[in-house]
N, C-alpha and C. Protein backbone atom coordinates (compact mmCIF):
# COMPACT_ATOMS: atom_id res chain seq x y z
N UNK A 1 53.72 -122.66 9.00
CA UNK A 1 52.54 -123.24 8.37
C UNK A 1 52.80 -123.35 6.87
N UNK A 2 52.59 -124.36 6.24
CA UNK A 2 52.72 -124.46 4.76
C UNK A 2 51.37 -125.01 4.08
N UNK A 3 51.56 -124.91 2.87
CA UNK A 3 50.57 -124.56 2.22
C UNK A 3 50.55 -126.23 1.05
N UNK A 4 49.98 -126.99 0.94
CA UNK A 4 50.02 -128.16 0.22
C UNK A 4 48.93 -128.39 -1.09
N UNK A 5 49.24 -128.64 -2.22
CA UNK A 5 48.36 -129.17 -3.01
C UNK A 5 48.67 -130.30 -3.94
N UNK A 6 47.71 -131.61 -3.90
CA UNK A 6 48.04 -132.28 -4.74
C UNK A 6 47.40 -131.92 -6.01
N UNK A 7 48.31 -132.83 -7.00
CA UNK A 7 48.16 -132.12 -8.47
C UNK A 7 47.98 -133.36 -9.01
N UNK A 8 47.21 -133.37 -10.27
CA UNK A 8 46.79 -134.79 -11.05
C UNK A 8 48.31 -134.85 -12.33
N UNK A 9 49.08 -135.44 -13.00
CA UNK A 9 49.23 -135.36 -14.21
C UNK A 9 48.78 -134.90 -14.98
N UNK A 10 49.28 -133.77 -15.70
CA UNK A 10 49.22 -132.89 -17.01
C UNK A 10 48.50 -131.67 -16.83
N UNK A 11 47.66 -131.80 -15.00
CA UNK A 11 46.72 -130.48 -14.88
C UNK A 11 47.68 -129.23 -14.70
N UNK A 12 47.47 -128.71 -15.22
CA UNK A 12 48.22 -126.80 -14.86
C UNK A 12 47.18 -126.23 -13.71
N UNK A 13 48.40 -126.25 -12.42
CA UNK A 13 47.55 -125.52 -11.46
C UNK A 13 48.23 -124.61 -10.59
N UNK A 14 47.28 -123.37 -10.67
CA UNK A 14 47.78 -122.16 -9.99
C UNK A 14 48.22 -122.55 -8.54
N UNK A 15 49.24 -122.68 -8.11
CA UNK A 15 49.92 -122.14 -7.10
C UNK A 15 50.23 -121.70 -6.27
N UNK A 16 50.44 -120.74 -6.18
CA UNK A 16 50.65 -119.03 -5.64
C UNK A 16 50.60 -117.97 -7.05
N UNK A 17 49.40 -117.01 -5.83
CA UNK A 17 49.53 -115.94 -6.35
C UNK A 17 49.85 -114.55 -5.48
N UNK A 18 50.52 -113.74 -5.64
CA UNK A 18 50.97 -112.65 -5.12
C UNK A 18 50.52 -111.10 -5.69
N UNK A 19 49.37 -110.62 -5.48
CA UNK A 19 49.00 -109.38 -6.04
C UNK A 19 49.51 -108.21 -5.42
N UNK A 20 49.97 -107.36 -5.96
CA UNK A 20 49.72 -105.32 -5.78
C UNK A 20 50.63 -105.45 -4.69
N UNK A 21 52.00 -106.44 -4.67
CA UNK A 21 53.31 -105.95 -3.81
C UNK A 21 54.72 -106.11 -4.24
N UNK A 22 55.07 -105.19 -4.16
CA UNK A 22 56.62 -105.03 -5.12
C UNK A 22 57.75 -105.16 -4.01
N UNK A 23 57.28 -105.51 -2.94
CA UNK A 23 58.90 -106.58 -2.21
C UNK A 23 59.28 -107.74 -2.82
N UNK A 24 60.33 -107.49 -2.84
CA UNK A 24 60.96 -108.72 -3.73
C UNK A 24 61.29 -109.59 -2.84
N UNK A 25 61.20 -111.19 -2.92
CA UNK A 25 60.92 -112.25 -2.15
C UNK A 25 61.57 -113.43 -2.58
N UNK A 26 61.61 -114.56 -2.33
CA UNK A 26 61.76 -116.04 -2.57
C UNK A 26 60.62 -116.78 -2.86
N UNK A 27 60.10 -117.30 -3.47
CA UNK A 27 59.10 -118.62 -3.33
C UNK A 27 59.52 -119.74 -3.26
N UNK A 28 59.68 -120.60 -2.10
CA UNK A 28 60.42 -121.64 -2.29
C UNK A 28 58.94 -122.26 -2.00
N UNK A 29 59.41 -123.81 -2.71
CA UNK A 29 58.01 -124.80 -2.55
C UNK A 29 58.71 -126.60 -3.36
N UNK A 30 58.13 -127.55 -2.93
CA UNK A 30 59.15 -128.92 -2.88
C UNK A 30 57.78 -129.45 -3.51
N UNK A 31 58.52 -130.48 -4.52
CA UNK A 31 57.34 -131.23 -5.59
C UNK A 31 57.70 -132.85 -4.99
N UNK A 32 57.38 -133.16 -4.79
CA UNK A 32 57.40 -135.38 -4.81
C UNK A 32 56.31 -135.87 -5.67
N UNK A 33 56.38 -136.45 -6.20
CA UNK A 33 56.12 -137.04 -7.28
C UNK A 33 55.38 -138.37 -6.39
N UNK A 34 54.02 -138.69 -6.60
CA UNK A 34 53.50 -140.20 -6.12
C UNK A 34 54.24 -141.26 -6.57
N UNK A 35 54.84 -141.87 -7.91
CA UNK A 35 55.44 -142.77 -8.03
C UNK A 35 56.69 -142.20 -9.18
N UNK A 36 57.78 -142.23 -8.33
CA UNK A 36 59.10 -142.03 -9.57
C UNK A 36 59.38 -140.73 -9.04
N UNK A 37 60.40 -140.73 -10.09
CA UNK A 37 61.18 -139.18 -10.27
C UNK A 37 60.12 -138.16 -10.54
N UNK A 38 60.36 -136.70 -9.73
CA UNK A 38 59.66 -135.50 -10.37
C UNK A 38 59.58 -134.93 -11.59
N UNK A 39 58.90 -134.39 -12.62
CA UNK A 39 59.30 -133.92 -13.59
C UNK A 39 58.19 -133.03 -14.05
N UNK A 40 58.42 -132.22 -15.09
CA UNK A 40 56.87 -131.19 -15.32
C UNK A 40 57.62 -130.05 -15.61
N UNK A 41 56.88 -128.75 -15.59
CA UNK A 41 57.42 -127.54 -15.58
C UNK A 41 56.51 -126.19 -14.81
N UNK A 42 57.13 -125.87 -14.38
CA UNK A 42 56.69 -124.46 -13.75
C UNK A 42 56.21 -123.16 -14.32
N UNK A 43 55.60 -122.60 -14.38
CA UNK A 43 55.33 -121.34 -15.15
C UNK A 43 55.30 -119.80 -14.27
N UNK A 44 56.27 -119.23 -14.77
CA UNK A 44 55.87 -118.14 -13.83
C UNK A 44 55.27 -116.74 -14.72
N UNK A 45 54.39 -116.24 -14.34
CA UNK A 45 54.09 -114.83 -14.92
C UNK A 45 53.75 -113.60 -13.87
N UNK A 46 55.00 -112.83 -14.81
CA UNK A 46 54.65 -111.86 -13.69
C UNK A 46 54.31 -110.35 -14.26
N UNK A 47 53.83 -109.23 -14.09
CA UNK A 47 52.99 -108.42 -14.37
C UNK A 47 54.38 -106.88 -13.79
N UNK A 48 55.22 -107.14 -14.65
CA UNK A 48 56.76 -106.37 -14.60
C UNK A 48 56.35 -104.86 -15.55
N UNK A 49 56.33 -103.31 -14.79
CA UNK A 49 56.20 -102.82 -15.34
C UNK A 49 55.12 -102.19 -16.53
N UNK A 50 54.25 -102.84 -16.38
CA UNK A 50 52.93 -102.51 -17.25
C UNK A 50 52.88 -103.43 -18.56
N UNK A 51 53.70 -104.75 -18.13
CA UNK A 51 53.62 -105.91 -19.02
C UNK A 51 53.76 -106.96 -18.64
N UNK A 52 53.16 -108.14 -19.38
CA UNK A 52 53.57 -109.53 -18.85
C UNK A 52 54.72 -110.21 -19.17
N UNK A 53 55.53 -110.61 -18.38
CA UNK A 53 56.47 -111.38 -18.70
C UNK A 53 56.45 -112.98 -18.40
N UNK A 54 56.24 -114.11 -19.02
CA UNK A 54 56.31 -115.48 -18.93
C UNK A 54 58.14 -115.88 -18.72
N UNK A 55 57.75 -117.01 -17.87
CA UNK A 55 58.80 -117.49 -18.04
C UNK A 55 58.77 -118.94 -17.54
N UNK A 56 59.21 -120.07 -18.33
CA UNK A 56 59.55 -121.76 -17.82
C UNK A 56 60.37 -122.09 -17.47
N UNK A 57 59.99 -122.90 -16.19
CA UNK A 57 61.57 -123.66 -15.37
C UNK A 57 61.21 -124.99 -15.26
N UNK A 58 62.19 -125.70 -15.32
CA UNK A 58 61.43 -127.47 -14.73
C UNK A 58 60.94 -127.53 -13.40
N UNK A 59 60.56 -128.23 -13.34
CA UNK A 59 59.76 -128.92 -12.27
C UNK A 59 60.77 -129.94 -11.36
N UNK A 60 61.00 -129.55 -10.03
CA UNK A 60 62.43 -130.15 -9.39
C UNK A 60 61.99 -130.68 -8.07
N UNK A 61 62.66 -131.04 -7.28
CA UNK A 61 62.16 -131.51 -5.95
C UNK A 61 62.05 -130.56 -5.34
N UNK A 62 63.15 -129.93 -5.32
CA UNK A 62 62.75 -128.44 -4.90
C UNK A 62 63.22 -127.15 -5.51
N UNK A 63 62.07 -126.24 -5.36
CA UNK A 63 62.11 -124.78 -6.50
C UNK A 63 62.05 -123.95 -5.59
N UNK A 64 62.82 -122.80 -6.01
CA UNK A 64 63.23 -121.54 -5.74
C UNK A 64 62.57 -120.46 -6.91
N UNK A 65 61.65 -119.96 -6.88
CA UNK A 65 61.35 -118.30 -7.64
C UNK A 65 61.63 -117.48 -6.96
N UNK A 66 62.38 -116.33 -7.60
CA UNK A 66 62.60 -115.37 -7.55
C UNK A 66 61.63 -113.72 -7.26
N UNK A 67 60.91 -113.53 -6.76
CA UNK A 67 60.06 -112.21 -6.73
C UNK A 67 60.52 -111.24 -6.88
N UNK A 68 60.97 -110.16 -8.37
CA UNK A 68 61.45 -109.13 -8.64
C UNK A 68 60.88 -107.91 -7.46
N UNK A 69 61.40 -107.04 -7.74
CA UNK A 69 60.96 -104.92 -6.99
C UNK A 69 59.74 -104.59 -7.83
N UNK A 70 59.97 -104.96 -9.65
CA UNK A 70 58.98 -104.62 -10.18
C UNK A 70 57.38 -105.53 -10.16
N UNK A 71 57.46 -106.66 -9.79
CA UNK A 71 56.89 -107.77 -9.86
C UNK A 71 55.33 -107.08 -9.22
N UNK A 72 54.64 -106.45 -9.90
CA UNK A 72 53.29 -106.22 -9.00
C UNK A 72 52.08 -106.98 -8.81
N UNK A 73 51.92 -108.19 -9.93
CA UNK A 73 51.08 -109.30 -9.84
C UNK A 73 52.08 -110.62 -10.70
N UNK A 74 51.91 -111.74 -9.14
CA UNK A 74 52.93 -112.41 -9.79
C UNK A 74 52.22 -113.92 -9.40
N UNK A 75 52.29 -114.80 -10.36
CA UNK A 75 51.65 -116.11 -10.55
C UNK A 75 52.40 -117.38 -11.02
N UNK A 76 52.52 -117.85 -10.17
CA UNK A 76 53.30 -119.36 -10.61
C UNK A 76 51.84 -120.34 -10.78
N UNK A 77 51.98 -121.34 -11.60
CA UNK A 77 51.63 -122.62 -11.91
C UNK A 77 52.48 -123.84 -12.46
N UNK A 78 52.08 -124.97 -11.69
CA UNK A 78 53.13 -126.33 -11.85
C UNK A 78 52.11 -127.24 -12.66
N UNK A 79 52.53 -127.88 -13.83
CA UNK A 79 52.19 -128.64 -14.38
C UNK A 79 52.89 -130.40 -14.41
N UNK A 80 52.67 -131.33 -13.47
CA UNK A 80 53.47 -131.98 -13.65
C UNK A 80 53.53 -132.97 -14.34
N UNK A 81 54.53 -133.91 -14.50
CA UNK A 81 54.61 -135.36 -15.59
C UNK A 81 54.13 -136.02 -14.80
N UNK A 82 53.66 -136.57 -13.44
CA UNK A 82 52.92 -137.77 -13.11
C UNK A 82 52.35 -136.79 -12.09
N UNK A 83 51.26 -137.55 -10.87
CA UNK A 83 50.58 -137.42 -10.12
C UNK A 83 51.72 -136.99 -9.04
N UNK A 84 51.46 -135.64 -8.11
CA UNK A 84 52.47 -135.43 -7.65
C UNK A 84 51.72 -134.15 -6.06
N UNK A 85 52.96 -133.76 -5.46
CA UNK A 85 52.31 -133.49 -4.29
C UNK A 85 53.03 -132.32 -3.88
N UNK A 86 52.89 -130.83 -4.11
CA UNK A 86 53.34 -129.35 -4.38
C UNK A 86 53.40 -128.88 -2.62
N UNK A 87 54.68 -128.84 -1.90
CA UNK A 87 54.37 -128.71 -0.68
C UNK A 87 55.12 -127.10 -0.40
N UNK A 88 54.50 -126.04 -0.33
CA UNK A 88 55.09 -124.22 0.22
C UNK A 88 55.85 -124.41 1.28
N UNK A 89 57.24 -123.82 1.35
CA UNK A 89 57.70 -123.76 2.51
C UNK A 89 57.50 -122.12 2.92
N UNK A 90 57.87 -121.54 3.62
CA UNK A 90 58.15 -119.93 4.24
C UNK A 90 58.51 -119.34 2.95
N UNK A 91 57.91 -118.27 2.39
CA UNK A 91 58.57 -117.09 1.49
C UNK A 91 59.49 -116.71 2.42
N UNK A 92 60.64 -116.61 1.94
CA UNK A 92 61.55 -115.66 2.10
C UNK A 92 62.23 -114.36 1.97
N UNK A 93 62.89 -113.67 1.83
CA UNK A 93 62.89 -112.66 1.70
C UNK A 93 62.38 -111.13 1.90
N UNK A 94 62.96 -110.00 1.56
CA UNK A 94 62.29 -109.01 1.81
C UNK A 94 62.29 -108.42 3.38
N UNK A 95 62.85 -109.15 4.35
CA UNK A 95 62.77 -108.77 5.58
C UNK A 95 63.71 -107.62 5.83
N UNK A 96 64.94 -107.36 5.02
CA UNK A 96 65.96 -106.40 5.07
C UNK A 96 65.54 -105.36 4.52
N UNK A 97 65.03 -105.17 3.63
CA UNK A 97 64.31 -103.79 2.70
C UNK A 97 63.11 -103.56 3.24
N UNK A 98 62.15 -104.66 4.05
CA UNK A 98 61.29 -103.64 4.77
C UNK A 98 62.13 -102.99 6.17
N UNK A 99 62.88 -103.44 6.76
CA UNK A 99 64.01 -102.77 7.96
C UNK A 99 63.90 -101.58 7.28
N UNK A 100 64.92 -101.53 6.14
CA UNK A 100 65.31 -99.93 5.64
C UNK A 100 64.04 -99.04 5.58
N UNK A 101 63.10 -99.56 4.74
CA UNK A 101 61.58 -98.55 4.69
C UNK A 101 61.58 -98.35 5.88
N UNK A 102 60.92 -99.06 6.86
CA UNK A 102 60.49 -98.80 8.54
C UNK A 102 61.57 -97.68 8.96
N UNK A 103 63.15 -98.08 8.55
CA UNK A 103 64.05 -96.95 8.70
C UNK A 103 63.78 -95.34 8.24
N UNK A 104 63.58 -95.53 7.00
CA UNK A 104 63.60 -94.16 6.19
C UNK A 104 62.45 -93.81 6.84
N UNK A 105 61.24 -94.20 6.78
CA UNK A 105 60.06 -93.49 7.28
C UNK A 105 60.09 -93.01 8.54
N UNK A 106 60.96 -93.81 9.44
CA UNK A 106 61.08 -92.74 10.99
C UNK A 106 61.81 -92.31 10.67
N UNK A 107 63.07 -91.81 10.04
CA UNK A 107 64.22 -90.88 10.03
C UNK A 107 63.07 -89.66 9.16
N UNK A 108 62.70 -90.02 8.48
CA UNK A 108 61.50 -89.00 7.56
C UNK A 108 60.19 -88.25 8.69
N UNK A 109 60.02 -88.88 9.63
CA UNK A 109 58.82 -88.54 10.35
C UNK A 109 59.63 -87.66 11.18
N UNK A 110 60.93 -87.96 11.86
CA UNK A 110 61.24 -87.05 12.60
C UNK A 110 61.56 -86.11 12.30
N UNK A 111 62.45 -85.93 10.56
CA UNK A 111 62.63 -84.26 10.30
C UNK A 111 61.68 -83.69 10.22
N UNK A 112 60.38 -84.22 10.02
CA UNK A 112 58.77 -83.28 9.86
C UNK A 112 58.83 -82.54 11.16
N UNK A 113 58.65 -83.74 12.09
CA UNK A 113 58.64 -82.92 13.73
C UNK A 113 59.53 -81.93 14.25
N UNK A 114 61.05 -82.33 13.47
CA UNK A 114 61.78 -81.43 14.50
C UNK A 114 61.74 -80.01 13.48
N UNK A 115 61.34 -80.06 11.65
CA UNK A 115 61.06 -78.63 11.31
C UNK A 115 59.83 -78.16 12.02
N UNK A 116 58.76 -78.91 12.44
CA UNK A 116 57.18 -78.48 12.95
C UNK A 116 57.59 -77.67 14.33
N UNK A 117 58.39 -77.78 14.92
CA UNK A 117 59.32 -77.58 16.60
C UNK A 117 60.30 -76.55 16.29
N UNK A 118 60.38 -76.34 14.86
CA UNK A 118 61.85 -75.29 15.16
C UNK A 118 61.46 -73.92 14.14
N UNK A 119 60.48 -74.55 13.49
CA UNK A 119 59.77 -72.86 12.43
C UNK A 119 59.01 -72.48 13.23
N UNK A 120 59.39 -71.01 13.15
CA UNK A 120 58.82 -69.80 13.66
C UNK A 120 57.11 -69.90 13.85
N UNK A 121 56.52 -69.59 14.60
CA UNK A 121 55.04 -69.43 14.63
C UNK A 121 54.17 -68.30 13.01
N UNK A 122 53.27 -68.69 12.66
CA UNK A 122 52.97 -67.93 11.51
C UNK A 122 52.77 -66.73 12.40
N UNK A 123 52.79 -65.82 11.05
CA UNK A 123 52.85 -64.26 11.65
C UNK A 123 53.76 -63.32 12.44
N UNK A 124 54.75 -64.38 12.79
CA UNK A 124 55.40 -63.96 13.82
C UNK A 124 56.78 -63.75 13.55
């Protein structure tokens, strides 16, 4: 399922936004332009560490952002040079580092159980 918005010339419009998750990800998303070449720029801000960090990329047929570990509120907006048509494909990423969590947390749940199974009864 993807996510579509058309955009007027020169409007700055939010995007995607991603709040209060620090998996780091892909944003991929494809610009076409109504008449002509694409052009404009992207804005990303992201909320790194207990500060904001900005940052500008052009505006391409198709864009790739990056979603940092630290990234805890993160906001793209596309501003483009003509009338144009912002189409989301699948975020990516992050599917391997949640594996490992899901990992660590059962390898973690079971040493609870097997110390809860192998210490002595109180008092005893």
């Amino acid at each position: 399922m993807s996510k579509t918005f058309n955009i007027e010339a020169g409007m700055r419009t939010k995007v995607f936004r991603l709040f209060s998750s620090s998996i780091p990800s892909t944003i991929n998303f494809n610009a076409t332009a109504k008449d002509g070449d694409i052009s404009g720029t992207v804005e990303v801000d992201r909320w790194y560490w207990f500060t904001w960090k900005k940052e500008t990329l052009p505006l391409q047929a198709r864009n790739s952002v990056e979603k940092g570990f630290g990234d805890a509120d993160f906001i793209i907006h596309v501003t483009p040079d003509q009338d144009c048509e912002v189409t989301f494909t699948r975020r990516s990423g992050g599917g391997a580092l949640n594996i490992i969590l899901l990992v660590a947390v059962v390898i973690i749940a079971i040493g609870f159980v097997m110390i809860a199974i192998t210490a002595p009864p109180p008092g005893g």
